[in-house]
C-alpha atoms as a PDB file:
ATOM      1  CA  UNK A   1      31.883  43.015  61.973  1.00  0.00           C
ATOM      2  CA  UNK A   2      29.075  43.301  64.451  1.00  0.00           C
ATOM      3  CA  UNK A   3      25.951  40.503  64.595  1.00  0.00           C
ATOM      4  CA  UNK A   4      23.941  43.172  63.276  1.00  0.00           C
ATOM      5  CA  UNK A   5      25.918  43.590  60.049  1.00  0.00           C
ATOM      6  CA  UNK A   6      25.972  39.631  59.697  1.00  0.00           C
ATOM      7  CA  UNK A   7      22.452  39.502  59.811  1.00  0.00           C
ATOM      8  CA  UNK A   8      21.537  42.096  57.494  1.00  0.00           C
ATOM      9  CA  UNK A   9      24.291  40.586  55.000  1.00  0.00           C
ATOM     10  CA  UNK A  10      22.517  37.210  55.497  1.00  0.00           C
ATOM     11  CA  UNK A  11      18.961  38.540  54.808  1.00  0.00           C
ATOM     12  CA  UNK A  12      20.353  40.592  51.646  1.00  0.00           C
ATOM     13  CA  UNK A  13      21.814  37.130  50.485  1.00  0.00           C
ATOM     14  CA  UNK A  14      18.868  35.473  50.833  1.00  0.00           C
ATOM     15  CA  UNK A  15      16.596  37.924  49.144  1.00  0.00           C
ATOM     16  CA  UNK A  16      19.068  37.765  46.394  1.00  0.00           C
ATOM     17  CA  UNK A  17      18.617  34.286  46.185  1.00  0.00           C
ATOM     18  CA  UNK A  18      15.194  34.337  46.075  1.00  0.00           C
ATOM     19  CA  UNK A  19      15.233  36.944  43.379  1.00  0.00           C
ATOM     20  CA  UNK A  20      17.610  34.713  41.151  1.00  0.00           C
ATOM     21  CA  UNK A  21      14.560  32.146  41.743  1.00  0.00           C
ATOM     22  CA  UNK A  22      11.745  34.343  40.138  1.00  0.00           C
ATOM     23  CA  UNK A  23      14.327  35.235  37.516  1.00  0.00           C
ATOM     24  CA  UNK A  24      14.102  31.467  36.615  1.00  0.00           C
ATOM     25  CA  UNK A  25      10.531  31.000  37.134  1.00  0.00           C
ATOM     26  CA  UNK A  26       9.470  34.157  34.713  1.00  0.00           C
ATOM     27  CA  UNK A  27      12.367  33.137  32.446  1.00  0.00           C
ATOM     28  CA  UNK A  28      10.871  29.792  32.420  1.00  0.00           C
ATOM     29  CA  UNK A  29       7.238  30.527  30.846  1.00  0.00           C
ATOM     30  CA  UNK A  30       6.804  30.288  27.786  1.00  0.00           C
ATOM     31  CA  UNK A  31       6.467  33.455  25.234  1.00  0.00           C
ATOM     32  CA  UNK A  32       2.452  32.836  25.918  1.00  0.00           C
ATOM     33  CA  UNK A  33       2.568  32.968  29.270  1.00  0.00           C
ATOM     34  CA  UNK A  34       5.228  36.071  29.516  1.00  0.00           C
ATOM     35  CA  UNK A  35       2.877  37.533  26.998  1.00  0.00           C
ATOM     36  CA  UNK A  36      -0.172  37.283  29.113  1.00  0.00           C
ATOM     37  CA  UNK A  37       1.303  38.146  32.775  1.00  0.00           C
ATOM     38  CA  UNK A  38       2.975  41.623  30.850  1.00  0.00           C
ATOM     39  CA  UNK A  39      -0.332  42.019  29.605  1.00  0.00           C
ATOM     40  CA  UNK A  40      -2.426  41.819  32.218  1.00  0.00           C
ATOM     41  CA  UNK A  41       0.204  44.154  34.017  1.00  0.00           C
ATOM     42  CA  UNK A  42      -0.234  46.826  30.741  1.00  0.00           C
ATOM     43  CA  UNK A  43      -4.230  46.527  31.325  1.00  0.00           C
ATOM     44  CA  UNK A  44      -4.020  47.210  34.708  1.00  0.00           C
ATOM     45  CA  UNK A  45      -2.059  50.272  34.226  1.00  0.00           C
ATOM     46  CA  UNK A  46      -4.059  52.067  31.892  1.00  0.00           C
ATOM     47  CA  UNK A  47      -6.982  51.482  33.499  1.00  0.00           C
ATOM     48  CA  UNK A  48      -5.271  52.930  37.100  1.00  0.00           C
ATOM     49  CA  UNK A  49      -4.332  56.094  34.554  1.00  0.00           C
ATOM     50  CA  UNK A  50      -8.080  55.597  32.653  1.00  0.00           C
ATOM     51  CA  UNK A  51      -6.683  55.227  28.969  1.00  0.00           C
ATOM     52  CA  UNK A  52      -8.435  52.893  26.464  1.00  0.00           C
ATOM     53  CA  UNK A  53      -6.348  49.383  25.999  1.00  0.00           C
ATOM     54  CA  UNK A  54      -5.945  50.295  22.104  1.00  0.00           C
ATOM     55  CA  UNK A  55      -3.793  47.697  21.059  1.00  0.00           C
ATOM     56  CA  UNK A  56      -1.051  50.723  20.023  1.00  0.00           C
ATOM     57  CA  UNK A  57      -1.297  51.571  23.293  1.00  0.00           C
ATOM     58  CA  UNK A  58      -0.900  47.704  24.607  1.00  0.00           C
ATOM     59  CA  UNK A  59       2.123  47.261  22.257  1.00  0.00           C
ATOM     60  CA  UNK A  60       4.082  50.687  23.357  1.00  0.00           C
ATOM     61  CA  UNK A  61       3.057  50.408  27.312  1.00  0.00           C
ATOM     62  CA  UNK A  62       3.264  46.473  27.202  1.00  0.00           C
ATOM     63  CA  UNK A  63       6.938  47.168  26.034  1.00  0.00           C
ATOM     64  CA  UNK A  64       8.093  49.725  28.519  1.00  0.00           C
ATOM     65  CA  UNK A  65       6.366  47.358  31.189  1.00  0.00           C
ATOM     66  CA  UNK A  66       8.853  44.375  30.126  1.00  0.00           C
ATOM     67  CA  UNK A  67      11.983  46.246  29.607  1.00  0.00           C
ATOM     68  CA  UNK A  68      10.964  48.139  33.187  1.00  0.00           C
ATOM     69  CA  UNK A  69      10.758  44.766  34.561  1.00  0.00           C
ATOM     70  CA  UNK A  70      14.133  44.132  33.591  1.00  0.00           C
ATOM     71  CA  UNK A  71      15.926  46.828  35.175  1.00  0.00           C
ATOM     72  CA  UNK A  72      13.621  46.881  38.584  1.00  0.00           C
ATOM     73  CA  UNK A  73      14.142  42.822  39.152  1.00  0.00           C
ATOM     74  CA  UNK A  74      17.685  43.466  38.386  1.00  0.00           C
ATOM     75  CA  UNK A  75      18.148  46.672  40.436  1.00  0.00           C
ATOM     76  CA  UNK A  76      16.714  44.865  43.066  1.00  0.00           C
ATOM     77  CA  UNK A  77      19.229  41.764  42.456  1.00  0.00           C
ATOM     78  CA  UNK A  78      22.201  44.562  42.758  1.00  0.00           C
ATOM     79  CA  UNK A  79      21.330  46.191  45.456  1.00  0.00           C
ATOM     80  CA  UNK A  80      20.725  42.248  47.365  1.00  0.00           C
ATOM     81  CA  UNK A  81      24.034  41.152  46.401  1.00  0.00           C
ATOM     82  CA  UNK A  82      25.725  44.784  46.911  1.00  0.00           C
ATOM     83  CA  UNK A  83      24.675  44.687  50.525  1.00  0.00           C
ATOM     84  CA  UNK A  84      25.301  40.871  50.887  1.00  0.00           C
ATOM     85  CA  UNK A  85      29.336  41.683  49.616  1.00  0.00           C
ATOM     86  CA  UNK A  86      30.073  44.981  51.126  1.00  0.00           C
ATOM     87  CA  UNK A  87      30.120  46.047  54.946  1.00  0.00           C
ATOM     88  CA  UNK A  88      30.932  49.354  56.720  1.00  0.00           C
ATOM     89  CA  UNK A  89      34.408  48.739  56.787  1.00  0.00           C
ATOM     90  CA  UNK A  90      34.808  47.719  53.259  1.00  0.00           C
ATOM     91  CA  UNK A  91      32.018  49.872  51.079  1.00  0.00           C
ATOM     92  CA  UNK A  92      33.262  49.370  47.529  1.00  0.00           C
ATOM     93  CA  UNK A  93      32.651  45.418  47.864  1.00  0.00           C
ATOM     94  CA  UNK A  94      29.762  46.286  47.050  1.00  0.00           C
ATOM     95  CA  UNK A  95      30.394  46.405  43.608  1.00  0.00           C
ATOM     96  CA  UNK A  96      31.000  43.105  43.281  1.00  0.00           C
ATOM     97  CA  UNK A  97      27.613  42.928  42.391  1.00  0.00           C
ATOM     98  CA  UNK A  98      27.915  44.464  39.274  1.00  0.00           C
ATOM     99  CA  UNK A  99      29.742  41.277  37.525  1.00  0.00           C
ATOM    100  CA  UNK A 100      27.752  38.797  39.702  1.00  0.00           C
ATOM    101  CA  UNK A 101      24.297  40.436  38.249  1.00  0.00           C
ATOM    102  CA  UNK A 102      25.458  40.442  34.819  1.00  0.00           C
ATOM    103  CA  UNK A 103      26.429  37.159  34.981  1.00  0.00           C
ATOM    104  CA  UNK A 104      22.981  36.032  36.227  1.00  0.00           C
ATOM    105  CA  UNK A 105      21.505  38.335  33.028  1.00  0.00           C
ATOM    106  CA  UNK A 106      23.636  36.542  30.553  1.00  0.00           C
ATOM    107  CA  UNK A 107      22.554  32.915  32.204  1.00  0.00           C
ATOM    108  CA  UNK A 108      18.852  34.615  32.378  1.00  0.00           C
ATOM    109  CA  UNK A 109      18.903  35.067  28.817  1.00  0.00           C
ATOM    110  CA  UNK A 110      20.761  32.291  27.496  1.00  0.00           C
ATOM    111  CA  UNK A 111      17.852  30.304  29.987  1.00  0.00           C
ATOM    112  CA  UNK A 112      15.038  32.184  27.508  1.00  0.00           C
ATOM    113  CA  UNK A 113      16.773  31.040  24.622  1.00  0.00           C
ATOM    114  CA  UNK A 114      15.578  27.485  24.957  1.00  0.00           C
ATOM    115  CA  UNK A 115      12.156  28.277  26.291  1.00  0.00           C
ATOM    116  CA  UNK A 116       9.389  28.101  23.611  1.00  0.00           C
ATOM    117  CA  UNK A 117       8.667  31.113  21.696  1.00  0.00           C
ATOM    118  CA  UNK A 118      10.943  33.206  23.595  1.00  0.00           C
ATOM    119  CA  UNK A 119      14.068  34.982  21.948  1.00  0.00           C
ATOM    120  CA  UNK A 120      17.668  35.991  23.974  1.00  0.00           C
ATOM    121  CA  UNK A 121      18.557  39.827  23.378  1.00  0.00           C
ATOM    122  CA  UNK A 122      21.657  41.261  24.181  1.00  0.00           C
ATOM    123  CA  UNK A 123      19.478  44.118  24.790  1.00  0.00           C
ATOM    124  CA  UNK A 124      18.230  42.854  27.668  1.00  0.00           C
ATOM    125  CA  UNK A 125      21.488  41.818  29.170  1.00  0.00           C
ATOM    126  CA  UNK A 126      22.824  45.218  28.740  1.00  0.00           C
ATOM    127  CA  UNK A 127      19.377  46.496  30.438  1.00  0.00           C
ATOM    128  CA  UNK A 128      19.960  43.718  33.283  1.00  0.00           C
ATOM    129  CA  UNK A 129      23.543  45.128  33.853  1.00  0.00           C
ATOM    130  CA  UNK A 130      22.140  48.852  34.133  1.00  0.00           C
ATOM    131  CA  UNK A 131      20.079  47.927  36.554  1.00  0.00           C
ATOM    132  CA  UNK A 132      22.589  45.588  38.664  1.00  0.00           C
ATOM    133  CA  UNK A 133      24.919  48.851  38.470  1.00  0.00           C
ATOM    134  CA  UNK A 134      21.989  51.445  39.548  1.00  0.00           C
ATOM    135  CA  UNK A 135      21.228  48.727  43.041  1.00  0.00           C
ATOM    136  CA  UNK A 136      25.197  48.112  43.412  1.00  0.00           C
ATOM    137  CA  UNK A 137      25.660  51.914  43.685  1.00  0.00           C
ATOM    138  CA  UNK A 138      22.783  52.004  46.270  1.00  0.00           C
ATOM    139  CA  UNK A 139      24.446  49.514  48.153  1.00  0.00           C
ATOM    140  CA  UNK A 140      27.502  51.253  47.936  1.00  0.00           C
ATOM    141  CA  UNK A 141      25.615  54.757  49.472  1.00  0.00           C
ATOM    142  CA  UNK A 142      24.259  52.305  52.234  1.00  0.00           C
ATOM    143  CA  UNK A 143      27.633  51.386  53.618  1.00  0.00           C
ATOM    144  CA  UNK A 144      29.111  54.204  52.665  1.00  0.00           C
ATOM    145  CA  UNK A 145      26.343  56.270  55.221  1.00  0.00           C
ATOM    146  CA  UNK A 146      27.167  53.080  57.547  1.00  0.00           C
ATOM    147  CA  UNK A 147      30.754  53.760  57.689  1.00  0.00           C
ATOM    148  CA  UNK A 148      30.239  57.264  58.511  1.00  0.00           C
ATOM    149  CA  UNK A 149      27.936  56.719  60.980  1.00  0.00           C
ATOM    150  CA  UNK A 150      30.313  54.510  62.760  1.00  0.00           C
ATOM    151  CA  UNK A 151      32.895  56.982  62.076  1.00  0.00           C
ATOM    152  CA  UNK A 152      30.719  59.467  63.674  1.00  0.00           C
ATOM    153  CA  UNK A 153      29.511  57.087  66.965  1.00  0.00           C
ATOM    154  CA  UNK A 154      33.782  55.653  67.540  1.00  0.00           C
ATOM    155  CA  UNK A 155      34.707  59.082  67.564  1.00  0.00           C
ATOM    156  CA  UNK A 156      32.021  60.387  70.059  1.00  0.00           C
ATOM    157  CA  UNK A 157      33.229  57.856  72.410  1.00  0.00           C
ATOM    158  CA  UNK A 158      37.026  58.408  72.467  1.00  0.00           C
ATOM    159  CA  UNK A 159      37.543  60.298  75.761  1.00  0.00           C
ATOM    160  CA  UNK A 160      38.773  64.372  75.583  1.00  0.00           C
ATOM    161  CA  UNK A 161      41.971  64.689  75.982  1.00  0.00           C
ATOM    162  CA  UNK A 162      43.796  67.260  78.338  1.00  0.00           C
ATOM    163  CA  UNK A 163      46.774  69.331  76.701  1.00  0.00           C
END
């Protein structure tokens, strides 16, 4: 595996790492504080579209602006630990992910369980996993294009042959 491959496994483990970290930190606030980040989020979203915060409107956006959160922060975990596992040589490590990322969902959840005023869904987990699978199989396309491009560059180089 070249240095370059190395490093950009490195940098993909460390972002996943990171992510893992704001996992625990949002999984760590309480219902309140959940409650008030989401909503700010909703607020700010209808007023970039210019709708009226009706509180129908703050329950049904609010919700899609949780569960969306969900599967972005755990698309983003897949396609971290997708690139951290897999390389050009070996593409399908990649999904390796999957498990690892639903793991982390079931610990993220079982995490909110014990927080105040905050529930654990199996919902959420199964959400989580989506979204680990949807970054895994972008990871996958990455080093799959990676392998063919190296495919592509080995074979340019291989001298012509007479016959």
């Amino acid at each position: 595996m070249t240095r370059k491959y190395k490093a950009i496994r490195i940098a993909a483990l460390i972002a996943a790492v990171m992510l893992m970290t704001a996992m625990w930190f949002f999984s760590s606030q309480t219902g309140e504080e959940s409650g008030r980040l989401s909503g700010a989020v909703t607020r700010f979203l209808l007023k970039l579209v210019r709708l009226e915060p009706t509180p129908a409107r703050l329950d049904r956006i609010g919700y899609i602006v949780r569960k969306a959160a969900h599967f972005n922060l755990f698309l983003c975990l897949g396609l971290a630990l997708g690139v951290a596992a897999g390389s050009p040589r070996k593409p399908f490590r990649a999904l390796w992910a999957v498990p690892a990322a639903a793991l982390c969902a079931l610990g993220d959840e079982t995490h909110q369980h014990f927080v105040a005023a905050r529930a654990a869904m199996w919902q959420d987990c199964l959400l989580d996993s989506c979204g680990a699978l949807t970054g895994a199989a972008l990871a996958l396309g990455i080093w799959a294009l990676a392998a063919r491009r190296r495919s592509k560059r080995t074979k340019s180089k291989k001298p012509i042959q007479n016959q």
